[in-house]
C-alpha atoms as a PDB file:
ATOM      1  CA  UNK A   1     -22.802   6.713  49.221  1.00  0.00           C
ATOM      2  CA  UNK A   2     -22.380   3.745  46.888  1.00  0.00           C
ATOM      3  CA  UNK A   3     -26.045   3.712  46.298  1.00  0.00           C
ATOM      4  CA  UNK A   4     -26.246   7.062  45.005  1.00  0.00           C
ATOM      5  CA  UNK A   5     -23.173   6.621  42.863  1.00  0.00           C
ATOM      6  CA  UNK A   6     -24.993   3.304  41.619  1.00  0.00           C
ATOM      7  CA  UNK A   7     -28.433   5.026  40.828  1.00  0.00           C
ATOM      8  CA  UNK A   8     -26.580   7.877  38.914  1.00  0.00           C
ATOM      9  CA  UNK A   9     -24.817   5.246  36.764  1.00  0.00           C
ATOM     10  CA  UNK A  10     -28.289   3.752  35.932  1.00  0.00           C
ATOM     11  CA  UNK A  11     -29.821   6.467  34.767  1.00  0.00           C
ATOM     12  CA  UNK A  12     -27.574   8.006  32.492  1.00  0.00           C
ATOM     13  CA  UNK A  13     -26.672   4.768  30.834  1.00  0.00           C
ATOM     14  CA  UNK A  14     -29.599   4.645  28.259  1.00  0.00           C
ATOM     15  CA  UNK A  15     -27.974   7.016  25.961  1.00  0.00           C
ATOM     16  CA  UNK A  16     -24.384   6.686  26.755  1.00  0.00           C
ATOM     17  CA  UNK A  17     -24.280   3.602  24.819  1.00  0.00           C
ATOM     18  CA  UNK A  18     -25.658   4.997  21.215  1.00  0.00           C
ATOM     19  CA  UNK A  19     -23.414   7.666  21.137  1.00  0.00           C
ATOM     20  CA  UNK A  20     -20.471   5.273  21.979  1.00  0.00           C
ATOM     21  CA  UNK A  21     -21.279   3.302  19.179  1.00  0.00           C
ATOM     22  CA  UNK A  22     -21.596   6.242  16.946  1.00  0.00           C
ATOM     23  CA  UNK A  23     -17.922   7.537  18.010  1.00  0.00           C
ATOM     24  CA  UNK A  24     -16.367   3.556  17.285  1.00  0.00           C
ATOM     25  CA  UNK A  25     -18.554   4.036  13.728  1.00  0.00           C
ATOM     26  CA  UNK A  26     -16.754   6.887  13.161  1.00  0.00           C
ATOM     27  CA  UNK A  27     -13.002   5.854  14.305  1.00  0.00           C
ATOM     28  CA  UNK A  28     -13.474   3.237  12.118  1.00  0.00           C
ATOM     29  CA  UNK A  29     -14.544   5.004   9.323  1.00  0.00           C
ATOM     30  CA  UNK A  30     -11.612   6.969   9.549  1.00  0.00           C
ATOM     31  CA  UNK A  31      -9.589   4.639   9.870  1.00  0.00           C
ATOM     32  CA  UNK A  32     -10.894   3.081   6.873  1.00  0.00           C
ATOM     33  CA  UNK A  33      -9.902   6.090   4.340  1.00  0.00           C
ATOM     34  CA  UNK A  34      -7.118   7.122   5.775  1.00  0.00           C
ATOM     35  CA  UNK A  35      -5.421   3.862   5.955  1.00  0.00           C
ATOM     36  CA  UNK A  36      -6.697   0.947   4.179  1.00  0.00           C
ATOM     37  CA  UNK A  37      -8.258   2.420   1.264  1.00  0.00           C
ATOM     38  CA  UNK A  38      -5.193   3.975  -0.060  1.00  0.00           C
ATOM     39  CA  UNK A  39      -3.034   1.315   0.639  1.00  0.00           C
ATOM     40  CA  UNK A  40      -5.572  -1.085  -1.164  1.00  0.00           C
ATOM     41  CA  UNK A  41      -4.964   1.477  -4.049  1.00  0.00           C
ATOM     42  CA  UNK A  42      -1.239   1.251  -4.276  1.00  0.00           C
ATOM     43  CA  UNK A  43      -1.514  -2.612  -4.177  1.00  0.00           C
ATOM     44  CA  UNK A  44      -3.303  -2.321  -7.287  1.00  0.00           C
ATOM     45  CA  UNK A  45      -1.332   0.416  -8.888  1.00  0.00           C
ATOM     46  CA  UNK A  46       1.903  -1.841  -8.240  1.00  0.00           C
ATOM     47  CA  UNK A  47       0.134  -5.150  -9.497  1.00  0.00           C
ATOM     48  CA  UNK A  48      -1.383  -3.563 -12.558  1.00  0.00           C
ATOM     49  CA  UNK A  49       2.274  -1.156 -13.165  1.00  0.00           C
ATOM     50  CA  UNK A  50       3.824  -5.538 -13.113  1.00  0.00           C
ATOM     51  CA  UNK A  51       1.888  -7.091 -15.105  1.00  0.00           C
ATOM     52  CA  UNK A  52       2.397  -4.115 -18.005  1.00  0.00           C
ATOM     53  CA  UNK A  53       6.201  -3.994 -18.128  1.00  0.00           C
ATOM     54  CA  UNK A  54       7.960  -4.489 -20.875  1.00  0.00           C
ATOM     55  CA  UNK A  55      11.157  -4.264 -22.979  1.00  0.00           C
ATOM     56  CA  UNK A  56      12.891  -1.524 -22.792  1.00  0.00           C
ATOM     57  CA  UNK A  57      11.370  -0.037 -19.570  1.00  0.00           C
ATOM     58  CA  UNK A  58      14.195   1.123 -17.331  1.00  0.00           C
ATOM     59  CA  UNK A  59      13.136   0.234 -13.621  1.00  0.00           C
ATOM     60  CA  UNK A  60      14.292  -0.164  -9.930  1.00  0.00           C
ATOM     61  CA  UNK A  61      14.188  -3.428  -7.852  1.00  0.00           C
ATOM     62  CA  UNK A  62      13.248  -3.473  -4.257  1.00  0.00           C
ATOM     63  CA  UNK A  63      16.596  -4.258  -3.361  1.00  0.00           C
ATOM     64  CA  UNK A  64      17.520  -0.984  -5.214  1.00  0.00           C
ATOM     65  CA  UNK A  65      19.229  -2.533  -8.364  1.00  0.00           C
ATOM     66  CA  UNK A  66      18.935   0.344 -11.689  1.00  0.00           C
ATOM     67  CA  UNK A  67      18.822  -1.368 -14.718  1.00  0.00           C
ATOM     68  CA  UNK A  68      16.539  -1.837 -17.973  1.00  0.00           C
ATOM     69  CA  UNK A  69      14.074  -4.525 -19.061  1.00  0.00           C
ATOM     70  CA  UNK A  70      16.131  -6.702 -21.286  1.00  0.00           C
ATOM     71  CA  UNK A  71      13.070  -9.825 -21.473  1.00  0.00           C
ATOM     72  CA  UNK A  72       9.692 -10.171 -19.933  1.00  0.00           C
ATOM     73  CA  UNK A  73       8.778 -14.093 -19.910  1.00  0.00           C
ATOM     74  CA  UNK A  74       5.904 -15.104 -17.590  1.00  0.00           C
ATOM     75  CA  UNK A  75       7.071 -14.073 -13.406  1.00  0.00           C
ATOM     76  CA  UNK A  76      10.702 -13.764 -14.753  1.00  0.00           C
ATOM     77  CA  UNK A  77      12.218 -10.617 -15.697  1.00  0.00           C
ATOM     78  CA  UNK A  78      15.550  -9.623 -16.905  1.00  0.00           C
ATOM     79  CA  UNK A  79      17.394  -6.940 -16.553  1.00  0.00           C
ATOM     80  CA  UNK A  80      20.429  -5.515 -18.216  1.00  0.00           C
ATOM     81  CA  UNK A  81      22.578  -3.461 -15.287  1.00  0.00           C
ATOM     82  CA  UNK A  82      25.367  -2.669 -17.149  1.00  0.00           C
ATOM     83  CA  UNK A  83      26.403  -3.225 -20.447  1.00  0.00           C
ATOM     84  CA  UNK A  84      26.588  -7.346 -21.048  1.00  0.00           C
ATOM     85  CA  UNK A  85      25.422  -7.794 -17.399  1.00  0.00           C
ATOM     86  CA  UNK A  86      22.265  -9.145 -17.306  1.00  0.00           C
ATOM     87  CA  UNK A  87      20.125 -10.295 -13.600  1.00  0.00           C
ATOM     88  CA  UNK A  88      17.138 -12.395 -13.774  1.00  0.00           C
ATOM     89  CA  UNK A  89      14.492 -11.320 -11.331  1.00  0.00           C
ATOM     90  CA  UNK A  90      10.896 -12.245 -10.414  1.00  0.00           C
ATOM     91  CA  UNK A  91       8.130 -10.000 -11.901  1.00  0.00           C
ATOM     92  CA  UNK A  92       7.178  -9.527  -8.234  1.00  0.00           C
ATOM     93  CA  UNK A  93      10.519  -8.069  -7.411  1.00  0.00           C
ATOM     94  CA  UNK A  94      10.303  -5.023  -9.486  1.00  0.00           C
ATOM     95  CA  UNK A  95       9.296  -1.868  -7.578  1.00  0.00           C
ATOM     96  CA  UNK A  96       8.963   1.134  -9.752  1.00  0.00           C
ATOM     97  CA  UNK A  97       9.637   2.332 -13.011  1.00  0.00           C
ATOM     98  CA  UNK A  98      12.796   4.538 -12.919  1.00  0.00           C
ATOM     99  CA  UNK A  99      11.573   7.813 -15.186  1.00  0.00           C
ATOM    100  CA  UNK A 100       8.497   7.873 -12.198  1.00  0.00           C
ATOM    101  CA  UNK A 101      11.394   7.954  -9.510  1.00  0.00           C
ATOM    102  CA  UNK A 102      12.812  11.033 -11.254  1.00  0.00           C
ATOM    103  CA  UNK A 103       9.341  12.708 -11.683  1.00  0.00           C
ATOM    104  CA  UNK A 104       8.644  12.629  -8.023  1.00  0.00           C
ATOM    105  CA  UNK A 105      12.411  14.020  -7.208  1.00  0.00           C
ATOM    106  CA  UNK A 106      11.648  17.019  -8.916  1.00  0.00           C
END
């Protein structure tokens, strides 16, 4: 009984193994533009929307802090909250601009 379960393991194993690496090609594949490649893309959206702000822009922190763009110098931004208050954060800590916030709400 083991024999014949054996020789019927041998002889369909010549093909078994292309196709298997055809159906990992393809999860991977998938898994390549459905997950990596965008997030790859909004990485560089984010790093490029950074490195162009500027005075004036009204924006949103990560930790969720509205305020506008009072000075841009180097990785150090501030921002005005309110009116006199003023919060220095890094460039890195600045997560979207606020008018693109409202856009997406609507």
């Amino acid at each position: 009984m083991i024999d014949f379960i054996f020789a019927q393991a041998a002889a369909g194993g010549d093909s078994g193994w292309i196709s298997q690496i055809l159906l990992f090609g393809g999860i991977i594949l998938i898994f390549y533009f459905f997950m990596i490649r965008p997030q790859q893309k909004k990485q560089k959206d984010h790093k490029k929307f950074v490195e162009e702000i500027k005075k004036g822009d009204s924006v949103i922190t990560i930790g969720g802090v509205h305020g506008k763009i009072f000075s841009v110098e180097d990785d150090i931004v501030i921002v005005e909250v309110d009116k006199g208050v003023k919060m220095t954060f890094e460039k890195s800590a600045i997560s979207l601009e606020q008018s693109k916030k409202l856009n997406d709400k609507k």
